[in-house]
C-alpha atoms as a PDB file:
ATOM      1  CA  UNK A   1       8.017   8.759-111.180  1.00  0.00           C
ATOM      2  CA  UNK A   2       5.463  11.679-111.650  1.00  0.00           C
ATOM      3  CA  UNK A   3       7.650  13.875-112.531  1.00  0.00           C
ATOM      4  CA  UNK A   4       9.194  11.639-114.845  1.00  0.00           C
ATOM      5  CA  UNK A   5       5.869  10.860-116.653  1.00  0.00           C
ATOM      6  CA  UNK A   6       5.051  14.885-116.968  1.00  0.00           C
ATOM      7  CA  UNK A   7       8.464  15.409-118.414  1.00  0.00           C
ATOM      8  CA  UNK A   8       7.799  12.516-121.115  1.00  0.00           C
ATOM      9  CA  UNK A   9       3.978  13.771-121.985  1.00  0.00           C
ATOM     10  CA  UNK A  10       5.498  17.435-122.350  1.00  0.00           C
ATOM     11  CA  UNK A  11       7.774  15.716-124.914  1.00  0.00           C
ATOM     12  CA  UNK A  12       5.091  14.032-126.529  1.00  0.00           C
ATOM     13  CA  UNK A  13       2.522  16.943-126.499  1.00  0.00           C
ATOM     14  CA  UNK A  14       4.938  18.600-128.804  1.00  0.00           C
ATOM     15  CA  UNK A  15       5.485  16.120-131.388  1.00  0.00           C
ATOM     16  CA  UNK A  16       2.368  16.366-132.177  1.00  0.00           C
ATOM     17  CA  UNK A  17       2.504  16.779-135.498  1.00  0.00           C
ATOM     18  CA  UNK A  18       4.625  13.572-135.805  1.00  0.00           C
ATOM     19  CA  UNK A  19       1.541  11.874-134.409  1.00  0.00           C
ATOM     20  CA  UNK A  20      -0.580  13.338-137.183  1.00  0.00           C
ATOM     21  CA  UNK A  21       1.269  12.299-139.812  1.00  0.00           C
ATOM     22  CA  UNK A  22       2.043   8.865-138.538  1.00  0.00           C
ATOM     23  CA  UNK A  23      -2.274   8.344-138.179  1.00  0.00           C
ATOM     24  CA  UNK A  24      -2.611   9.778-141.755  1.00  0.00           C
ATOM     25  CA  UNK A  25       0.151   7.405-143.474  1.00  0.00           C
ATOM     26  CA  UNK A  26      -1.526   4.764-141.465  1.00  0.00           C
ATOM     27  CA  UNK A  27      -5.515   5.853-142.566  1.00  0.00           C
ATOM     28  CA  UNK A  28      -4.257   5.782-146.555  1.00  0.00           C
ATOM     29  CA  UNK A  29      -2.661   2.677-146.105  1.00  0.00           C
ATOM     30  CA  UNK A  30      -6.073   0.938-144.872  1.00  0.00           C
ATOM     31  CA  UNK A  31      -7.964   3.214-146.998  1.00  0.00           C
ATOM     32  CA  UNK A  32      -5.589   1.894-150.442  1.00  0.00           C
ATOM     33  CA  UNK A  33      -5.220  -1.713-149.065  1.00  0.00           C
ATOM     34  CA  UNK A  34      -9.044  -1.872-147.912  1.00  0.00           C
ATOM     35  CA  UNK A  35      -7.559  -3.980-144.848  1.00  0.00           C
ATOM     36  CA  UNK A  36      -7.354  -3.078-141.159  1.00  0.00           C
ATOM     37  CA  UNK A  37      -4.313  -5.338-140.530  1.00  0.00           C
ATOM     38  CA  UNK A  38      -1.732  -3.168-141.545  1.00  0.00           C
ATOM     39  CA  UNK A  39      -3.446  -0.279-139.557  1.00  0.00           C
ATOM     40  CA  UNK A  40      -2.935  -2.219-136.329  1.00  0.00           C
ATOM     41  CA  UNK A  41       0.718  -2.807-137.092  1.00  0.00           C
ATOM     42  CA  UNK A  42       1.384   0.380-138.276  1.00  0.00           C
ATOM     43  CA  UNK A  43      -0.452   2.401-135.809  1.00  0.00           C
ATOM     44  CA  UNK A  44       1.697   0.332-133.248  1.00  0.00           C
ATOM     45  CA  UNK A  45       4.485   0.419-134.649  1.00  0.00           C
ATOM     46  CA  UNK A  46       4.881   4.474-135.086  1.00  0.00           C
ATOM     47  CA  UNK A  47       3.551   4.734-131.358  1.00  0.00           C
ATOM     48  CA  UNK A  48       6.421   2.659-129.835  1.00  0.00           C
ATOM     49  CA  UNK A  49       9.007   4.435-132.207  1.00  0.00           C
ATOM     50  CA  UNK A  50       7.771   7.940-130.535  1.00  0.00           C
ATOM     51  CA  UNK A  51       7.859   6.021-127.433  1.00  0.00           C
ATOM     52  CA  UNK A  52      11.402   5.068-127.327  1.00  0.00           C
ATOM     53  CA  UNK A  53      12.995   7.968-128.854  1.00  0.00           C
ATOM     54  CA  UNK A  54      12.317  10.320-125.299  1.00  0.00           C
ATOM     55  CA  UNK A  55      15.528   7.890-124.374  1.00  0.00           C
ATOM     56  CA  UNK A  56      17.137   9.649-127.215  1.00  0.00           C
ATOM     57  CA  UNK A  57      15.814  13.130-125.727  1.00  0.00           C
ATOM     58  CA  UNK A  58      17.043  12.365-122.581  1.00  0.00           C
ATOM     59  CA  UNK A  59      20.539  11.261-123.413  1.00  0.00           C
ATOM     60  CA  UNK A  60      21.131  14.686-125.194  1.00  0.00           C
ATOM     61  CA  UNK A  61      23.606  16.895-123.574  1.00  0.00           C
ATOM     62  CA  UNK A  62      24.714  14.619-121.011  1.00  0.00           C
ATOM     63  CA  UNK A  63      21.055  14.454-119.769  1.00  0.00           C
ATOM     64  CA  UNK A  64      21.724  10.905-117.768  1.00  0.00           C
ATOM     65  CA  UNK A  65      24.117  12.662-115.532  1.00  0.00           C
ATOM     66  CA  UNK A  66      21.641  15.470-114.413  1.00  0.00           C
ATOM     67  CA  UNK A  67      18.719  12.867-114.209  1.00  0.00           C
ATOM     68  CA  UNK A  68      20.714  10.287-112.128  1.00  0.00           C
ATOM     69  CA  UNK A  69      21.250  13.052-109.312  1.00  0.00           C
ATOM     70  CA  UNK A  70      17.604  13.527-108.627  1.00  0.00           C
ATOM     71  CA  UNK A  71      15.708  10.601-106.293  1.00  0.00           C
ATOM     72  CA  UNK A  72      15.432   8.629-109.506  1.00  0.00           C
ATOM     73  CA  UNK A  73      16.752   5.182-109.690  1.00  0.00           C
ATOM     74  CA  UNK A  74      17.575   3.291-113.322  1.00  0.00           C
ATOM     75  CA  UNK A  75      14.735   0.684-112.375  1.00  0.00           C
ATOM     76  CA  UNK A  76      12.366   3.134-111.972  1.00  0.00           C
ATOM     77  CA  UNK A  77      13.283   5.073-115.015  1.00  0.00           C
ATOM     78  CA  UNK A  78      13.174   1.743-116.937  1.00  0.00           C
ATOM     79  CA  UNK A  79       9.998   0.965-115.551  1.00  0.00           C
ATOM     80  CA  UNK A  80       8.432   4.166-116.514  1.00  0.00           C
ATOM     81  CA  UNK A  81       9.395   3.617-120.081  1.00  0.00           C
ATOM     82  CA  UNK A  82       8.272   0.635-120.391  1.00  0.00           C
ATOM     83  CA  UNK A  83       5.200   1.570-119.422  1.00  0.00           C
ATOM     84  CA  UNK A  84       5.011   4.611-121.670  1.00  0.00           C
ATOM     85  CA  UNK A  85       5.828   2.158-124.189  1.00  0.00           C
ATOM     86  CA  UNK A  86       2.129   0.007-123.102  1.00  0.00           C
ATOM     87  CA  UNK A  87       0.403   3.567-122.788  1.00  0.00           C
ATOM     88  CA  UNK A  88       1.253   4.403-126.272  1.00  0.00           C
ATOM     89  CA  UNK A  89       0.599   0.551-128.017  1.00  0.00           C
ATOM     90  CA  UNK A  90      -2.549   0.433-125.907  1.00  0.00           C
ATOM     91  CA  UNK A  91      -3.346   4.474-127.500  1.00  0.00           C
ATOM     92  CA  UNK A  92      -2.651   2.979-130.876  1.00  0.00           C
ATOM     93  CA  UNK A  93      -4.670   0.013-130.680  1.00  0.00           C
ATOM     94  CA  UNK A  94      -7.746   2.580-129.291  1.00  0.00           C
ATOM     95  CA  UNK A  95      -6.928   4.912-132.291  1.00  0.00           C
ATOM     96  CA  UNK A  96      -6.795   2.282-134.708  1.00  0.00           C
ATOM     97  CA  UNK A  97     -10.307   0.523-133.399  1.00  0.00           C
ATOM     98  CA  UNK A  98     -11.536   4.154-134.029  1.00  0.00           C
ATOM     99  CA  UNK A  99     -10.118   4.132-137.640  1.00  0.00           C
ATOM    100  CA  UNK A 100     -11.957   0.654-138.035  1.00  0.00           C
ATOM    101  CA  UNK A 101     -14.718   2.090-137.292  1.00  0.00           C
ATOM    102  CA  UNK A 102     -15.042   4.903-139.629  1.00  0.00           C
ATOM    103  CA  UNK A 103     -13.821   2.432-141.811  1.00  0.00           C
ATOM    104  CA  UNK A 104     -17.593   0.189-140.786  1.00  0.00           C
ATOM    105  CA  UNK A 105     -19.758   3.476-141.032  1.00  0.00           C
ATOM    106  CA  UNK A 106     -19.022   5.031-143.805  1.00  0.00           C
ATOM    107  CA  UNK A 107     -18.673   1.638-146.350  1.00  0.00           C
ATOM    108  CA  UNK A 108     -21.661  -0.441-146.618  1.00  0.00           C
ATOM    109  CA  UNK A 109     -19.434  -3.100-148.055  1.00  0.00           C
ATOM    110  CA  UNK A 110     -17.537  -3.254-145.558  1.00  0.00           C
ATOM    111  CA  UNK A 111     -17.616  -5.239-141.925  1.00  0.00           C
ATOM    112  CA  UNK A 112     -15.786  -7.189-139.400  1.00  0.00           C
ATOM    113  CA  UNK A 113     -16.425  -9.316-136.624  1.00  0.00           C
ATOM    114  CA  UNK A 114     -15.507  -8.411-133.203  1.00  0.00           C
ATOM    115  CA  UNK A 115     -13.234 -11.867-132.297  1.00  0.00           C
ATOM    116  CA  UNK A 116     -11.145 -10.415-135.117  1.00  0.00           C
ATOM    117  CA  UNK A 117     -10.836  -6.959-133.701  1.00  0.00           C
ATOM    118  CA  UNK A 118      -9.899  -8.551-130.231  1.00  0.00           C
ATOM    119  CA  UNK A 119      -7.488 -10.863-132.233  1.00  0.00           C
ATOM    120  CA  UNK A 120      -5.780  -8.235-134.189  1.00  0.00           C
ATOM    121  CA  UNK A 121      -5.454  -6.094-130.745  1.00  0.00           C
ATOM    122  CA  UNK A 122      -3.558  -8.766-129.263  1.00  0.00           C
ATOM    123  CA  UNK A 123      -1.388  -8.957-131.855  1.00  0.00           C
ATOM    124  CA  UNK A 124      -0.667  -5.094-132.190  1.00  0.00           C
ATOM    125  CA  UNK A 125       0.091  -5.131-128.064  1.00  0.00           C
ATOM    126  CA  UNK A 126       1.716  -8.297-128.508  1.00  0.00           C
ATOM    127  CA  UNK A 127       3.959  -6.978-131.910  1.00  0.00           C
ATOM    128  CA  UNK A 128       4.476  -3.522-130.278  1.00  0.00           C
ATOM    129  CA  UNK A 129       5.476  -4.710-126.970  1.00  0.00           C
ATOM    130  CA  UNK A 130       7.946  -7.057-128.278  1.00  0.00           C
ATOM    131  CA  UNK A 131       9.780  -3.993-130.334  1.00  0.00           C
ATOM    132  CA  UNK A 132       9.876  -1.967-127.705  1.00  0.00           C
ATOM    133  CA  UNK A 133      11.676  -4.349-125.177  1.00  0.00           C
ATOM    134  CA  UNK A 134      13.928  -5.092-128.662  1.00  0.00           C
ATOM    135  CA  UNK A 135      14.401  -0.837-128.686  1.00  0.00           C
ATOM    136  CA  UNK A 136      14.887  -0.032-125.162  1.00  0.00           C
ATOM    137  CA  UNK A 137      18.267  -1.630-123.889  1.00  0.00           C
ATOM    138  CA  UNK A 138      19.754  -0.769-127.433  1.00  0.00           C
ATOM    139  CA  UNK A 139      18.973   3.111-127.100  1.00  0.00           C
ATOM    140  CA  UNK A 140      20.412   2.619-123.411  1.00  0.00           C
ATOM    141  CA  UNK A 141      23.575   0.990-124.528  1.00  0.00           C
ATOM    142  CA  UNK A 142      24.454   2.450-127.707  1.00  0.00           C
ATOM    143  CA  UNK A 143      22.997   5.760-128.223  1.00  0.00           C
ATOM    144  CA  UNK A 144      20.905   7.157-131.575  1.00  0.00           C
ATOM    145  CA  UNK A 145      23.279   6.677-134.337  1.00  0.00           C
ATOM    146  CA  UNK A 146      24.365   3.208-133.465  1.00  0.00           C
ATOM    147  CA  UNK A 147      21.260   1.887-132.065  1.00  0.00           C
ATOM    148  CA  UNK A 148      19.783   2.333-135.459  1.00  0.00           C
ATOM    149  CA  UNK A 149      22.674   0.175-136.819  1.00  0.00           C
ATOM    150  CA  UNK A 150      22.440  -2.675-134.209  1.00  0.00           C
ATOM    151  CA  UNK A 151      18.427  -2.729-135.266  1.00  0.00           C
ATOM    152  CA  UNK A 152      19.332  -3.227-139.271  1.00  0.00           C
ATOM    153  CA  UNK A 153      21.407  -5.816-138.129  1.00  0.00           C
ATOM    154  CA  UNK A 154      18.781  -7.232-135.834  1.00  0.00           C
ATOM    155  CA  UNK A 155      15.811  -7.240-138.262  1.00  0.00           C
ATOM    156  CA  UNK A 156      18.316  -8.546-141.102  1.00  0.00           C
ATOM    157  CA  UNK A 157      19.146 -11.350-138.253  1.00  0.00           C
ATOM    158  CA  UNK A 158      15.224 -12.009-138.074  1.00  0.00           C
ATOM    159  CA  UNK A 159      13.755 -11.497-141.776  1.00  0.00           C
ATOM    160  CA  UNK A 160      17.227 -14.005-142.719  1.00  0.00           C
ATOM    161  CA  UNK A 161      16.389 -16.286-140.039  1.00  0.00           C
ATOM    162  CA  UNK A 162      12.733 -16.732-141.643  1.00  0.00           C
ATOM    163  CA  UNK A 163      14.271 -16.973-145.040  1.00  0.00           C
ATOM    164  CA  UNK A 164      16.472 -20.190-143.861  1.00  0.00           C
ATOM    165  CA  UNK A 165      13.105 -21.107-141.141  1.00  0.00           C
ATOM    166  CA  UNK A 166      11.759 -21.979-144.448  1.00  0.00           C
ATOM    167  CA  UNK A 167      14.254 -23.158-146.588  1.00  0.00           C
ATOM    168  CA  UNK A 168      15.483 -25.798-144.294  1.00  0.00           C
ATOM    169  CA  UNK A 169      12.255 -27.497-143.478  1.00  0.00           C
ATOM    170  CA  UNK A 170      11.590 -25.463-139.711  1.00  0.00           C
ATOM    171  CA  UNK A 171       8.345 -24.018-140.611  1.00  0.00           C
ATOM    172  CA  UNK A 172       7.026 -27.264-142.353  1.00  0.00           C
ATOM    173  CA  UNK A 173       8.515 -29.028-139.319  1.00  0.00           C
ATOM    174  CA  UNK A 174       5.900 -27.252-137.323  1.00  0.00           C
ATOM    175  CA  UNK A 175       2.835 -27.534-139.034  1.00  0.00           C
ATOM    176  CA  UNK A 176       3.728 -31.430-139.228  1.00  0.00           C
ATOM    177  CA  UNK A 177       3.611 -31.737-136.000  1.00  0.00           C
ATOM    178  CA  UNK A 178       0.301 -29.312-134.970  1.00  0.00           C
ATOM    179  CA  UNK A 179       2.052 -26.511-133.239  1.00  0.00           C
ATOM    180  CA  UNK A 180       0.351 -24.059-135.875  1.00  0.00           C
ATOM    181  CA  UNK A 181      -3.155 -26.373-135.826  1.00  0.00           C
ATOM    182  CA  UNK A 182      -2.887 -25.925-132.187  1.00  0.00           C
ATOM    183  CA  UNK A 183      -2.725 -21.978-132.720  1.00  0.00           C
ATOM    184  CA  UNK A 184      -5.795 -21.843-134.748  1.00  0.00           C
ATOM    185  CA  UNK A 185      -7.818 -23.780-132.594  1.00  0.00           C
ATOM    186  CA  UNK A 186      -7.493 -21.402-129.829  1.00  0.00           C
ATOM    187  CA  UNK A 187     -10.236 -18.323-128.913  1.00  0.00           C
ATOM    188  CA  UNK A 188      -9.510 -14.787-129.575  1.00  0.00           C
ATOM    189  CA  UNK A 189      -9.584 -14.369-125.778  1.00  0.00           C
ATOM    190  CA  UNK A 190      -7.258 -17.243-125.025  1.00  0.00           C
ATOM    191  CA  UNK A 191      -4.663 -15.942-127.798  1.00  0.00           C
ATOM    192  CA  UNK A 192      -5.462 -12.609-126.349  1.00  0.00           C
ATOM    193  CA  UNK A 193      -4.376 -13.812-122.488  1.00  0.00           C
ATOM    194  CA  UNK A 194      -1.138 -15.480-124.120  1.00  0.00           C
ATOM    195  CA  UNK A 195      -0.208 -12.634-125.805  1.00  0.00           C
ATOM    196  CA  UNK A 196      -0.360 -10.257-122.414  1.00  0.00           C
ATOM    197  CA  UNK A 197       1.571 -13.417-120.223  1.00  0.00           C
ATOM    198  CA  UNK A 198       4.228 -13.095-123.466  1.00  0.00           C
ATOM    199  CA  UNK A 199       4.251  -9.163-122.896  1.00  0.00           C
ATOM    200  CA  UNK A 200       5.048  -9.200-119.257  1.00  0.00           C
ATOM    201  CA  UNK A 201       7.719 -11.570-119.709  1.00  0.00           C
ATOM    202  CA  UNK A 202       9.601  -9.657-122.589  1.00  0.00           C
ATOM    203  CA  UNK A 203       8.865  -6.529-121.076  1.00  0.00           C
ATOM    204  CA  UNK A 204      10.184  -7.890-117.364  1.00  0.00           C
ATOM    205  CA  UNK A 205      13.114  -8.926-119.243  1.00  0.00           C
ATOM    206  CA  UNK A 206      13.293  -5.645-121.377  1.00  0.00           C
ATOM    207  CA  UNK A 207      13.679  -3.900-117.840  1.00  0.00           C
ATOM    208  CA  UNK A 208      16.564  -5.874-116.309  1.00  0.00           C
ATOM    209  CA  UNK A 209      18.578  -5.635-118.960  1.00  0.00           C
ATOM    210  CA  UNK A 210      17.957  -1.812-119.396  1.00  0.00           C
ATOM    211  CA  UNK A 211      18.851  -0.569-115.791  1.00  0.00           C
ATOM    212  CA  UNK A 212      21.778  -2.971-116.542  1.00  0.00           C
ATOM    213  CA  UNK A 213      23.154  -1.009-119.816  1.00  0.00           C
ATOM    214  CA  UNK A 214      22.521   1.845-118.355  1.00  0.00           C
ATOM    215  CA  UNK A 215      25.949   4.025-118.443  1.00  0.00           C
ATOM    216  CA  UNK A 216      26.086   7.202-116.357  1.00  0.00           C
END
């Protein structure tokens, strides 16, 4: 797996300038917005898209076939990408708490409490993680071009599925009967240890199905 992670980070080192840009679209945002939300999501979000595409890389040129005859196994090349995909979130989220900071220094007006910074980690690890368990089996089983297809169609599926969540009564349904209540109530810690139990089970799932799709 080594060898595997130093052929990933040599990837990485020269995107570089992705990287860059990705933090700078993501410091105007919070800068324009004055909110450090949308840096978590966004900081996450570019991370695990970086993340995922070395699949991409390593499907070029029939690279499967080469990397299959080494001592590698598809479980333990799943595994080290979905960890690459936690090393990266858990960069962003460090990068971002950075940002926030800057953001704390240099604006008098401006301040935030430290349950919300644990909060809005938890939901960047939680939001990132869950994308990235979405991305991996599709860029296993379908490639580039049609991966990006099957993930219009998914987020369609999802931003539709809210639309009709709240036409037809779901989402009222729920706060009727305390599920979101219940939410609130809870500590940034104890929504922070649900949203790592939710991680490892997506991300356990993530991996099955991977080494599953994997064609050779």
């Amino acid at each position: 797996m080594k060898g595997l992670w130093i052929k990933d980070l040599l990837m990485l080192k020269k995107q570089w300038k992705l990287f860059a840009l990705f933090m700078l679209i993501t410091v105007f945002n919070g800068y324009a917005n004055q909110s450090v939300d949308i840096v978590f999501m966004l900081m996450s979000f570019f991370f695990v898209t970086v993340a995922t595409t070395t699949i991409l890389y390593d499907q070029e040129n029939q690279g499967f076939t080469y990397l299959f005859t080494l001592p590698i196994k598809k479980m333990k090349y799943v595994i080290q990408k979905e960890l690459l995909i936690i090393f990266l979130i858990l960069t962003s989220i460090i990068m971002s708490l950075f940002f926030v900071g800057v953001m704390v220094l240099s604006q008098d007006n401006f301040t935030i409490s430290g349950e919300k910074l644990i909060l809005l980690s938890s939901v960047a690890l939680l939001f990132g993680c869950l994308t990235g368990s979405i991305l991996t089996p599709l860029y296993l089983k379908f490639g580039s071009e049609q991966a990006r297809l099957v993930v219009l169609i998914l987020m369609g599926t999802i931003f539709g599925g809210g639309f009709l969540a709240q036409k037809t009564g779901f989402i009222s349904w729920l706060t009727s009967n305390g599920f979101l209540d219940t939410i609130s109530t809870m500590s940034a810690i104890q929504l922070a240890g649900v949203s790592v139990v939710i991680v490892a089970v997506f991300t356990s799932v993530s991996a099955v199905i991977s080494e599953r799709v994997i064609q050779i």
